[in-house]
Protein backbone atom coordinates (compact mmCIF):
# COMPACT_ATOMS: atom_id res chain seq x y z
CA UNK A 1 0.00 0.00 0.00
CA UNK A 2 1.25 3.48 -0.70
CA UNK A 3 2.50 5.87 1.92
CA UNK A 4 2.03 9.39 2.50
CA UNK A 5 4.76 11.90 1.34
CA UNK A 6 5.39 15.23 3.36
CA UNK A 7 4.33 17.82 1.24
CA UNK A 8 6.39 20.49 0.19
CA UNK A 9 5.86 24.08 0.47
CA UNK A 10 4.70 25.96 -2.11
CA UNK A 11 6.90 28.59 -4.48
CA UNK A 12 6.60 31.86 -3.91
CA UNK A 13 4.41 33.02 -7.06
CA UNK A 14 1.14 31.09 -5.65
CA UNK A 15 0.38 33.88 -3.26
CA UNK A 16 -0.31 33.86 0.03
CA UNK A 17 -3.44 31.78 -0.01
CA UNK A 18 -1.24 28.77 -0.03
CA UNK A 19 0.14 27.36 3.02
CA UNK A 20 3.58 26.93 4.19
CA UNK A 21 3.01 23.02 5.35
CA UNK A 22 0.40 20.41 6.00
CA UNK A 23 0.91 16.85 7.39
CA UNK A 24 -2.45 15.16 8.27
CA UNK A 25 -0.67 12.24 8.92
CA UNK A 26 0.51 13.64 11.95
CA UNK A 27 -2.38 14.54 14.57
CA UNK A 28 -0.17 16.70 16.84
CA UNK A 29 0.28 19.14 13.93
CA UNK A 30 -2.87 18.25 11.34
CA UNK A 31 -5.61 21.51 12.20
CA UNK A 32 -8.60 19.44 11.78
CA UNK A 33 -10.58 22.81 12.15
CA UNK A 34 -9.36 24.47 8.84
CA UNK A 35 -10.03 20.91 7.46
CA UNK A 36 -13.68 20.64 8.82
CA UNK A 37 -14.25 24.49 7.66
CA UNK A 38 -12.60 24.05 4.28
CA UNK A 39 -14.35 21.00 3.59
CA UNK A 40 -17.86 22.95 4.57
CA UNK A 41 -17.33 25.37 2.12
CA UNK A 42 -16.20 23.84 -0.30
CA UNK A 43 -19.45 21.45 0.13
CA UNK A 44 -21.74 24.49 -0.05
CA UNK A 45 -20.24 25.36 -3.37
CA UNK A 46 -20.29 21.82 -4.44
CA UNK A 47 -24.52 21.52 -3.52
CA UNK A 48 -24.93 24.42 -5.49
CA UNK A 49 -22.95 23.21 -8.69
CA UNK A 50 -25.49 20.07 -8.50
CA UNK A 51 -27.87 22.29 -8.63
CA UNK A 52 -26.98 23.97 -11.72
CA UNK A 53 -25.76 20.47 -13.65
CA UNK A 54 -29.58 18.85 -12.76
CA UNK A 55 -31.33 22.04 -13.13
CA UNK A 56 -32.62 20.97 -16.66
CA UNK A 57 -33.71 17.73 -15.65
CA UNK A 58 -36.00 19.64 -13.27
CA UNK A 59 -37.31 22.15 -15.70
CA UNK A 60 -37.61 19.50 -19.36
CA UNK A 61 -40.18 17.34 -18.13
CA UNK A 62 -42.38 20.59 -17.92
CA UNK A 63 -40.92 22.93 -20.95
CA UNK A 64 -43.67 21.13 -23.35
CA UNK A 65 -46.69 22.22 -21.13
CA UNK A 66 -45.15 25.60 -20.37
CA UNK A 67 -45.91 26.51 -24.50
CA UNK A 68 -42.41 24.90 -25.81
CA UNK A 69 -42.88 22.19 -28.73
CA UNK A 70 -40.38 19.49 -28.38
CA UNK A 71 -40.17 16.17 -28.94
CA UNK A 72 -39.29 13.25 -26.67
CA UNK A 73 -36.11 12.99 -28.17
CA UNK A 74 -34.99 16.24 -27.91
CA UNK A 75 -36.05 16.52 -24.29
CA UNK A 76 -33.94 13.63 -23.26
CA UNK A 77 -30.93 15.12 -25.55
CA UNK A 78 -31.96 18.35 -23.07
CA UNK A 79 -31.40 15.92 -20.13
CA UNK A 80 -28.53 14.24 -21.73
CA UNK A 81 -25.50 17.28 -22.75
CA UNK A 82 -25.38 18.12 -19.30
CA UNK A 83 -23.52 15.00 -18.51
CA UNK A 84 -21.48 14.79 -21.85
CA UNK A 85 -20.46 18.88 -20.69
CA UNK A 86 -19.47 18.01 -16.99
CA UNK A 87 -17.60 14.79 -18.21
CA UNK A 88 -15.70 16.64 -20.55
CA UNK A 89 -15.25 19.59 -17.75
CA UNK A 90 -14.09 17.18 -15.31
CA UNK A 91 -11.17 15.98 -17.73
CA UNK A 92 -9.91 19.36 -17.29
CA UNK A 93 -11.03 20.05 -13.48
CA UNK A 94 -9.27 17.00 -12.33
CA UNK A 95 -5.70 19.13 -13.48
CA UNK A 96 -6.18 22.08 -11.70
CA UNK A 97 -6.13 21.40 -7.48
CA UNK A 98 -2.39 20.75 -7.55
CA UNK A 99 -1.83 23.99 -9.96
CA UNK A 100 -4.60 26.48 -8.72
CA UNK A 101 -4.87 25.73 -5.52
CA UNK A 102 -8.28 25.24 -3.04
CA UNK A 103 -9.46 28.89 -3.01
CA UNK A 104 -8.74 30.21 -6.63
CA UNK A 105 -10.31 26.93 -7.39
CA UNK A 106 -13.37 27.11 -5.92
CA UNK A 107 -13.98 30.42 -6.25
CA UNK A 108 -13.43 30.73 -9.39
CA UNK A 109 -15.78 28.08 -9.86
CA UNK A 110 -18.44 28.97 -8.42
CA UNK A 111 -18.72 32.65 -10.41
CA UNK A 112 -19.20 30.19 -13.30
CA UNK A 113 -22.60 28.63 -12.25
CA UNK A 114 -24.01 32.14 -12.62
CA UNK A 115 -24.14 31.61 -16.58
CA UNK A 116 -26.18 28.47 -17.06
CA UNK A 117 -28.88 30.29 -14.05
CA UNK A 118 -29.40 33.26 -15.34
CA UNK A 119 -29.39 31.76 -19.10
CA UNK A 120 -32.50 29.26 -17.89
CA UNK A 121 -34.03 32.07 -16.26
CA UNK A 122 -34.65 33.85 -19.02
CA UNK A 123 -34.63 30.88 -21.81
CA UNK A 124 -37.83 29.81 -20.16
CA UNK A 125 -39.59 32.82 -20.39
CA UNK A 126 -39.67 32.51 -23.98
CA UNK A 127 -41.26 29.08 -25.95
CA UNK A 128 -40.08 30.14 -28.69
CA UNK A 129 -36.29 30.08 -27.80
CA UNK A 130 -35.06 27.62 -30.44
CA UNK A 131 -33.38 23.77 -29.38
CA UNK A 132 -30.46 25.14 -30.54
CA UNK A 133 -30.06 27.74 -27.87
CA UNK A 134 -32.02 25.10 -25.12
CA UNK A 135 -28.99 22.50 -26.39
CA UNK A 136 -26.78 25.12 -26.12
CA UNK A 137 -27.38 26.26 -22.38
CA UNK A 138 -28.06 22.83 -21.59
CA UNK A 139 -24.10 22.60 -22.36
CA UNK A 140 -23.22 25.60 -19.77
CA UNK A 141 -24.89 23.73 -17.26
CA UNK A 142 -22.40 21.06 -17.43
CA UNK A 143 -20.12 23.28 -15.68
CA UNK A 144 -21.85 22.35 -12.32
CA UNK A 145 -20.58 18.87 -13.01
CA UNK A 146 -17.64 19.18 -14.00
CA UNK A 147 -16.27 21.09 -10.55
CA UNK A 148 -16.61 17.81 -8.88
CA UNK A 149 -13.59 16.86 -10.18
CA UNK A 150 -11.71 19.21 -8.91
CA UNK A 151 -13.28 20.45 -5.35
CA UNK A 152 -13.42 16.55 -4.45
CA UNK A 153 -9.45 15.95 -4.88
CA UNK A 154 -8.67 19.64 -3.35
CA UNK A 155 -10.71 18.65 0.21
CA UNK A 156 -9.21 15.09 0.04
CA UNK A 157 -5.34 16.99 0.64
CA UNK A 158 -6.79 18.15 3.78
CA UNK A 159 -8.10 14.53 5.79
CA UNK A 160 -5.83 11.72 7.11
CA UNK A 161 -6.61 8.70 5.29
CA UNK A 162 -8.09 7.44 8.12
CA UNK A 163 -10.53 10.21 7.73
CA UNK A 164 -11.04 10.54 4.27
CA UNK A 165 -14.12 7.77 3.91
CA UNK A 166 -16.13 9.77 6.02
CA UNK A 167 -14.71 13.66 5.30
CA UNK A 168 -15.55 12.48 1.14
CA UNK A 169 -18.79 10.70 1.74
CA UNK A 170 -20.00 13.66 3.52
CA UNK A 171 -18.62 16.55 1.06
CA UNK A 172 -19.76 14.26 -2.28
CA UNK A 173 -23.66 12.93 -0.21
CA UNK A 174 -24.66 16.73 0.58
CA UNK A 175 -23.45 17.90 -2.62
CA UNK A 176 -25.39 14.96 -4.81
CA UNK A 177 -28.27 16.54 -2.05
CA UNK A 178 -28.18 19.17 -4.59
CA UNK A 179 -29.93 16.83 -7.04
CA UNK A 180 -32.70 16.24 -5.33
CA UNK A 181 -33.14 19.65 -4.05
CA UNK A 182 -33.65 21.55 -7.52
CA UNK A 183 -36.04 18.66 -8.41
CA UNK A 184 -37.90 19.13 -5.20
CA UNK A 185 -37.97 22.86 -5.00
CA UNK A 186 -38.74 23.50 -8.51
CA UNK A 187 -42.50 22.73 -8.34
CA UNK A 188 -43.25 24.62 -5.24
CA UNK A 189 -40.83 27.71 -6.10
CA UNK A 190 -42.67 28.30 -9.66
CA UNK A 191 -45.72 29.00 -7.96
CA UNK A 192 -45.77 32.67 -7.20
CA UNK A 193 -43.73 35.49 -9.21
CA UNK A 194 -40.33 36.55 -7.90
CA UNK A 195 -38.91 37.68 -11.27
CA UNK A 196 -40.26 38.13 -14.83
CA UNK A 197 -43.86 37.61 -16.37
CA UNK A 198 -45.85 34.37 -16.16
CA UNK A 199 -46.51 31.09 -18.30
CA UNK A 200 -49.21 29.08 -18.53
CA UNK A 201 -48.96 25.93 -17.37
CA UNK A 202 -51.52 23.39 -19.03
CA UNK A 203 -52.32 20.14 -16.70
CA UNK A 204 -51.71 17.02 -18.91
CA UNK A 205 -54.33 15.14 -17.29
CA UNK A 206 -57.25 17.51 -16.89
CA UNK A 207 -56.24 20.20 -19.39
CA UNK A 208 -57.27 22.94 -16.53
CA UNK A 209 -54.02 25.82 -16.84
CA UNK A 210 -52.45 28.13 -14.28
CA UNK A 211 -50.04 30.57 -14.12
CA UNK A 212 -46.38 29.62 -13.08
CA UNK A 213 -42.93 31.12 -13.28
CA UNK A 214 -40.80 28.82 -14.38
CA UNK A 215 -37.13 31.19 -14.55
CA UNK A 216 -37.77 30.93 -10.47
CA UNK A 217 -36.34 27.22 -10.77
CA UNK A 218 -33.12 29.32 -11.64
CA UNK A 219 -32.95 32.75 -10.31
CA UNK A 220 -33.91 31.55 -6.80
CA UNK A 221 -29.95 29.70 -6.90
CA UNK A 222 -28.76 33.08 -7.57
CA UNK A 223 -27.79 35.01 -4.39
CA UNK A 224 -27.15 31.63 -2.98
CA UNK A 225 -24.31 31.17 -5.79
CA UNK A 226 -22.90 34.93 -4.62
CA UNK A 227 -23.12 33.54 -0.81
CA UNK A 228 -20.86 30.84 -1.95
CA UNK A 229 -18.12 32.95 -3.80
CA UNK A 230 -17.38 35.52 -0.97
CA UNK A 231 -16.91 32.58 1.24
CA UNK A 232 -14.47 31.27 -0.93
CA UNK A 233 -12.93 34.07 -1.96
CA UNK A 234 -12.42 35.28 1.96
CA UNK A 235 -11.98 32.05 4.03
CA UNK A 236 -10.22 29.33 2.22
CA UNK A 237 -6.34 28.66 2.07
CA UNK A 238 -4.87 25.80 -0.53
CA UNK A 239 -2.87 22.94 0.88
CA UNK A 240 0.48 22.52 -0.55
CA UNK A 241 0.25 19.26 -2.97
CA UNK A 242 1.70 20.93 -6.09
CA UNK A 243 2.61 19.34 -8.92
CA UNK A 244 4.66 20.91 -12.08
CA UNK A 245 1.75 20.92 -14.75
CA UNK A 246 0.13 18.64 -16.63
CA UNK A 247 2.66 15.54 -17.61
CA UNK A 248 3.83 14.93 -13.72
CA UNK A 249 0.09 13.84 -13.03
CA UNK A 250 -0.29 11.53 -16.00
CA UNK A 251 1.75 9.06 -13.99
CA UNK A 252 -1.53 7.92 -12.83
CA UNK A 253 -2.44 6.14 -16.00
CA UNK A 254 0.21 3.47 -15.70
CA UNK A 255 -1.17 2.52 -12.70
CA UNK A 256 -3.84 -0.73 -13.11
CA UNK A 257 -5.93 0.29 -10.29
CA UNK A 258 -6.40 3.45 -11.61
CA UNK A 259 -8.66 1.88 -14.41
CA UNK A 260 -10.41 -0.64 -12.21
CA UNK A 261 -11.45 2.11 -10.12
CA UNK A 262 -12.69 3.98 -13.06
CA UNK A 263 -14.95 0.69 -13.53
CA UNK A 264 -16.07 0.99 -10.26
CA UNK A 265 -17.08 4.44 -10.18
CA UNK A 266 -18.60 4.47 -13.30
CA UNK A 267 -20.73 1.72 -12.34
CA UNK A 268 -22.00 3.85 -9.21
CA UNK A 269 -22.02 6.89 -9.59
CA UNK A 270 -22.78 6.95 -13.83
CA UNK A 271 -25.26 4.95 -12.94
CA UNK A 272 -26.84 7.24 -10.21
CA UNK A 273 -26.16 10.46 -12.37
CA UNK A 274 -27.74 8.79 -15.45
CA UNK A 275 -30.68 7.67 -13.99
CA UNK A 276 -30.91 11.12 -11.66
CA UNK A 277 -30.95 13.00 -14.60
CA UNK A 278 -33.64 10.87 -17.07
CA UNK A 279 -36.01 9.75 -13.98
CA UNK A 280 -38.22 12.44 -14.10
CA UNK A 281 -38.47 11.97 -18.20
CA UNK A 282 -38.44 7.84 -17.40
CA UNK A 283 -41.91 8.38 -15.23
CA UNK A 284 -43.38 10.15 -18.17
CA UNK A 285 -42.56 7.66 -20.50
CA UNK A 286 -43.49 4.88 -19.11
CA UNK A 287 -46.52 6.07 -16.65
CA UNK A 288 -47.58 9.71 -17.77
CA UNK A 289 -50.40 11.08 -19.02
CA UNK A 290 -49.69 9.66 -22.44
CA UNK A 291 -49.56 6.40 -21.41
CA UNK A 292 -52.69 6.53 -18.83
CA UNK A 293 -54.40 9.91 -18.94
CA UNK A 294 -56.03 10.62 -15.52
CA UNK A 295 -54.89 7.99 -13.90
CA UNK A 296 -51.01 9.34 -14.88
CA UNK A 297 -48.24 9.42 -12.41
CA UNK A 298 -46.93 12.75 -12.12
CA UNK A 299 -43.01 13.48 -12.43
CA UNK A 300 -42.75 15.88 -10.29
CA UNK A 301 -43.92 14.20 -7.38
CA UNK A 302 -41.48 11.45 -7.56
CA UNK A 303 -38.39 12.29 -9.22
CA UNK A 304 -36.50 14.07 -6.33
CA UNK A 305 -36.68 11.01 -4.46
CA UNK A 306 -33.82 8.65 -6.42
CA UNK A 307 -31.54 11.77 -5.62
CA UNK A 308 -32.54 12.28 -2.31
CA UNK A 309 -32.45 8.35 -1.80
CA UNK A 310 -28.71 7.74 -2.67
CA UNK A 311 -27.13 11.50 -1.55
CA UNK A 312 -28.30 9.91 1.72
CA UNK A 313 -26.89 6.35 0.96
CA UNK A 314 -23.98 8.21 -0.15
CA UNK A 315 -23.57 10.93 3.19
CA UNK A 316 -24.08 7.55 5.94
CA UNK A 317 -21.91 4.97 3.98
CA UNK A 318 -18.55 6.60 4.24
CA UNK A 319 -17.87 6.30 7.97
CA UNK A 320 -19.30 2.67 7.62
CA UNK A 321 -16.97 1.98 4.76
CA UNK A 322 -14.10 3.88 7.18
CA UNK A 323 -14.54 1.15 9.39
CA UNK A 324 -15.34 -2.09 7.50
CA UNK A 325 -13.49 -1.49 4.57
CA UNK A 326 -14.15 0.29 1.16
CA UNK A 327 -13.55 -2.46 -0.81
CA UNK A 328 -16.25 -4.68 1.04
CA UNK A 329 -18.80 -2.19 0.68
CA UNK A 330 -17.65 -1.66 -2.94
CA UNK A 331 -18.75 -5.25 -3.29
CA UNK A 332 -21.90 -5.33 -1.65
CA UNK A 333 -23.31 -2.21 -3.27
CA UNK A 334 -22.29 -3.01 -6.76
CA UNK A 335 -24.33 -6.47 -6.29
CA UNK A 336 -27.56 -4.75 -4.71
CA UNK A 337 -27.13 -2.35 -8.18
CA UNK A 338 -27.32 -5.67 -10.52
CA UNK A 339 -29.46 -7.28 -7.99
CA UNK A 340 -31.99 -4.23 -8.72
CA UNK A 341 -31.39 -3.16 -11.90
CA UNK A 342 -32.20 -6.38 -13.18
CA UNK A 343 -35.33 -6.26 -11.17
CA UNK A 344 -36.44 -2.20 -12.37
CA UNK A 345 -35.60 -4.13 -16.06
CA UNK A 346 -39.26 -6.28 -15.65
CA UNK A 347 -41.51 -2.86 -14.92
CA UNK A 348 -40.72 -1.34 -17.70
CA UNK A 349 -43.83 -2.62 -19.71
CA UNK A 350 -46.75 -1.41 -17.06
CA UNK A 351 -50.41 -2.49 -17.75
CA UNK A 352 -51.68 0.18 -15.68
CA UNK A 353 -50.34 2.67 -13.24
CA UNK A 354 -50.68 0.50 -10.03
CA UNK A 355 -47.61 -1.11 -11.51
CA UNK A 356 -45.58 1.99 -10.88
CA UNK A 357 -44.98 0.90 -6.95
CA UNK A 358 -42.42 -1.76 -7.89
CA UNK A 359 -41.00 0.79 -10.45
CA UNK A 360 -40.46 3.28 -7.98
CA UNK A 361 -39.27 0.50 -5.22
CA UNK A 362 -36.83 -1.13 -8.08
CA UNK A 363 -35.23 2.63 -9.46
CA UNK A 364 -35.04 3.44 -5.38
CA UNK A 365 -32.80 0.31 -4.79
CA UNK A 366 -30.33 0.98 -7.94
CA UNK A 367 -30.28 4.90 -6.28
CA UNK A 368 -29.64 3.46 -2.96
CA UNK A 369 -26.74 0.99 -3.74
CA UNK A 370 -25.02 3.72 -6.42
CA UNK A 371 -25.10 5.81 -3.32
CA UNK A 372 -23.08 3.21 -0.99
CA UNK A 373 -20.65 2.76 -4.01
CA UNK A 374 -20.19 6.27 -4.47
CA UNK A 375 -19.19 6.41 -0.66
CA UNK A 376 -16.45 3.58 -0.41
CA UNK A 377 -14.98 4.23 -4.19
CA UNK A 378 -13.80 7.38 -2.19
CA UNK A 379 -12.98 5.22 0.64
CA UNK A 380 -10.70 3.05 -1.59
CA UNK A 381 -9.09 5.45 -4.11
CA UNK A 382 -6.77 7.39 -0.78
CA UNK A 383 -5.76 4.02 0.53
CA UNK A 384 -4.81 2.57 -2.75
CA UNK A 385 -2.81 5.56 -4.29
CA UNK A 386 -0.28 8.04 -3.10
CA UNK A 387 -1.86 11.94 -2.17
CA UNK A 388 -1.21 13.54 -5.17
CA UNK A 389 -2.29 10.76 -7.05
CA UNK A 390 -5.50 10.04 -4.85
CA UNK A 391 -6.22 13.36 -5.86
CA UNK A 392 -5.26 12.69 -9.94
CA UNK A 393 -7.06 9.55 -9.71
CA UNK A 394 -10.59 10.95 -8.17
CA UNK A 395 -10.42 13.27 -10.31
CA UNK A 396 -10.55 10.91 -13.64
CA UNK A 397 -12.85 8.65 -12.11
CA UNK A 398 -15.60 11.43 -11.42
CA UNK A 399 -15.10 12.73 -14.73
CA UNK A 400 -15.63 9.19 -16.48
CA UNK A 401 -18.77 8.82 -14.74
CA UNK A 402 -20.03 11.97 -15.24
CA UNK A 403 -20.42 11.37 -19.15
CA UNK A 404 -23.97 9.04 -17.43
CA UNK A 405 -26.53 11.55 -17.62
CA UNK A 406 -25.33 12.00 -21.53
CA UNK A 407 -25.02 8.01 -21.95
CA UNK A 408 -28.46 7.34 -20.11
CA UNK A 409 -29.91 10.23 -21.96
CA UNK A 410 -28.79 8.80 -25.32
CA UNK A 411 -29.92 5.72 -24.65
CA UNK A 412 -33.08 6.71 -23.83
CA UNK A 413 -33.62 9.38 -26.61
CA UNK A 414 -32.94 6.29 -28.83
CA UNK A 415 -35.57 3.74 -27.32
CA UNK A 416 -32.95 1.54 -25.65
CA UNK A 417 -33.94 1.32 -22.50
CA UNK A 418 -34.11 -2.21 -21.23
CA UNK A 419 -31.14 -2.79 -23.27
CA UNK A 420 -28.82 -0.17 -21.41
CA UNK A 421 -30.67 -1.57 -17.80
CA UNK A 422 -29.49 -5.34 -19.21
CA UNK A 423 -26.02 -3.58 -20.37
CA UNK A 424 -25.87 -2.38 -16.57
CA UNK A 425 -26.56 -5.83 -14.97
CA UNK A 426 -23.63 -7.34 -17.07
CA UNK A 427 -21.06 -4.65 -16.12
CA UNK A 428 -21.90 -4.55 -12.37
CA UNK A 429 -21.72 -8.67 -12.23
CA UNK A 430 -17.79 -7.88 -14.44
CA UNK A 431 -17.24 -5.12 -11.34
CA UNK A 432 -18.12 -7.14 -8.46
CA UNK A 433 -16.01 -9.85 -9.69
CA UNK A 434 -12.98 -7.25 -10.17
CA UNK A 435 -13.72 -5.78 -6.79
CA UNK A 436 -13.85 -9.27 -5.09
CA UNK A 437 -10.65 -10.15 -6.96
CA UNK A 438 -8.22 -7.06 -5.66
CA UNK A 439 -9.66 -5.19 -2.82
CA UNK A 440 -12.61 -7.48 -1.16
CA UNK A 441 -10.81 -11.18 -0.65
CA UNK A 442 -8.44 -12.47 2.08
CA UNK A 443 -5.36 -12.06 0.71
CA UNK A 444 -6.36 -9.46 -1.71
CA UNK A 445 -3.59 -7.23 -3.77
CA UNK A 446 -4.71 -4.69 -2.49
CA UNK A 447 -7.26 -4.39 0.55
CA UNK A 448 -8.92 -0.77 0.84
């Protein structure tokens, strides 16, 4: 297993946000209270980002009855290019904590979210704001995703390993909370004007309409977002894990583990930011007022819950996988997704709506077990690699697994959805096997 190295101070040019040393290895010097605080903000930032990367899947199941004309297809492409954005974002994100350091980085950040919410705010006011300029925004809001992979390595530099399970599950659960919040609070906060003029709203099951304001689901993030940066800005300091650009921290692809991890967060956490972002879309489909008029399930009603479902999976599983093991929970969790997903693969073809309860009880399992994977991945990647490279390596896997809401949402758009669940079955059963194989058994490679 890897051991720490002392990190080195930083050169002069980085400013004095940096500091001089850190060694939270050693608990007579490690300041667990700049850790706690740093990992706090950094976690309010974090929420809000998943806020902005899910805010379309909040706001396309209703764009149709809010005057907007789009097909199913495009609406799950809407749903989709905010994971194919943050994926892409992440590949660059993962670079910077070493180079930037905590504060520029999250700052920084954070003044970016302010594009994609005030671009929906005012897109939505408008039904006759062409795809291309829905697609296109839909793009910007992959910036909230693609942060992960950097604030995630930045807050790991400041734990013991020992620590890390828990400090991670905690920073990564509450921000995935962001998920279900802008799903949640975006059909009560449309319900009263704050900002701009009204849309009308037309009920697919009864056809009765109402006014609603639709850019609230965005501006109301707004002064939250500007909370966020003068916290950053004023009360963070960077950790002194530096690395000299971009080529020293490609050593991690050389590394085996680095790619079996990828597996294994892909598996978890693609899967629960694929299925996040299409279940709202998914209910319609399958059980919406297309399908069974009055009797329809509604969307909104239920699609917060998969989010909210494995964000708390995710916050309660890292001090379990702390003491048990990552690996071992890695194993369990990525069963209980195939387990599940196999199961959600049979309701797929309802003959009424009463059918939706093992629907809803099958997509809550997968969202529950991608939450406990989510947790110990982060468990394992710190006690498998060295810091810098813990950081390098979290970094790539969140970014790999980010391109789910775009592979989901492809998927989906194309009418291959019990192939991709069946797809998902066979991976997880290849995972588990991997897992099992070097970080789960007696004797294992290497135990995390």
């Amino acid at each position: 297993m890897a051991t720490p190295t002392t990190p080195q101070a930083p050169s002069p040019h980085n400013g004095g946000d940096w500091l001089d040393s850190w060694t939270p290895e050693d608990p007579e010097t490690w300041d667990s209270t700049l850790a706690w605080k740093s990992l706090w903000i950094t976690t309010f930032s974090l929420t809000l980002a998943f806020i902005t990367w899910f805010l379309v899947s909040a706001l396309a199941p209703v764009l149709n009855n809010i005057g907007f004309s789009l097909s199913t297809s495009q609406l799950y492409w809407l749903t989709a290019m905010p994971g194919l954005a943050g994926g892409g974002l992440r590949l660059v994100w993962m670079f910077l904590p070493p180079i930037m350091g905590t504060r520029r980085l999250v700052w920084m950040s954070t003044v970016l979210f302010l594009i994609p919410l005030v671009g929906w705010g005012l897109a939505v006011q408008n039904p006759d704001t062409p795809f291309a300029v829905l697609l296109m925004l839909a793009i910007m809001a992959g910036v909230g995703g693609g942060v992960f992979s950097g604030f995630m390595p930045s807050t790991s530099y400041f734990f013991p390993k020992a620590k890390q399970g828990t400090a991670l599950g905690v920073q990564a659960g509450i921000g995935n909370f962001g998920v279900s919040i802008v799903q949640f609070v975006t059909p009560w906060i449309v319900g009263f004007g704050l900002i701009g003029a009204a849309q009308v709203f037309t009920d697919p099951k009864t056809g009765e309409t109402k006014d609603v304001w639709y850019q609230n689901a965005a501006w109301i993030w707004v002064p939250f977002v500007l909370v966020a940066i003068v916290l950053a800005f004023t009360m963070l300091r960077s950790v002194p894990v530096q690395a000299r650009g971009l080529r020293q921290q490609t050593d991690i692809f050389s590394n085996k583990h680095t790619w079996i991890m990828t597996l294994m967060y892909v598996i978890t956490f693609g899967t629960f930011s694929g299925l996040a972002a299409s279940f709202g879309l998914l209910i319609k489909e399958y059980y919406g007022a297309d399908v069974f008029g009055a009797e329809a399930i509604s969307p909104a009603q239920y699609a917060f819950y998969g989010a909210l479902i494995g964000s708390a999976a995710r916050v309660l599983a890292g001090p379990i996988a702390d003491r048990v093991g990552g690996g071992r929970v890695t194993l369990v969790a990525i069963l209980g997704i195939a387990a599940c997903t196999a199961y959600s693969s049979f309701q797929l073809s309802p003959s009424s709506a009463d059918d939706f309860a093992r629907f809803f009880w099958g997509m809550m399992g997968i969202f529950f077990f991608t939450g406990v994977g989510n947790a110990s991945t982060f468990k394992q990647m710190p006690m498998i690699f060295k810091p810098r490279q813990a950081g390098g390596v979290i970094g790539w896997t969140a970014a790999i697994a980010a391109f789910g809401p775009f592979v989901f949402g492809l998927m989906f758009a194309t009418g291959y959805t019990v192939a991709l669940f069946w797809l998902g079955v066979g991976v997880s059963l290849i995972g588990a096997a991997m897992c099992w194989h070097y970080y789960a058994r007696p004797g294992a490679e290497m135990p995390s």
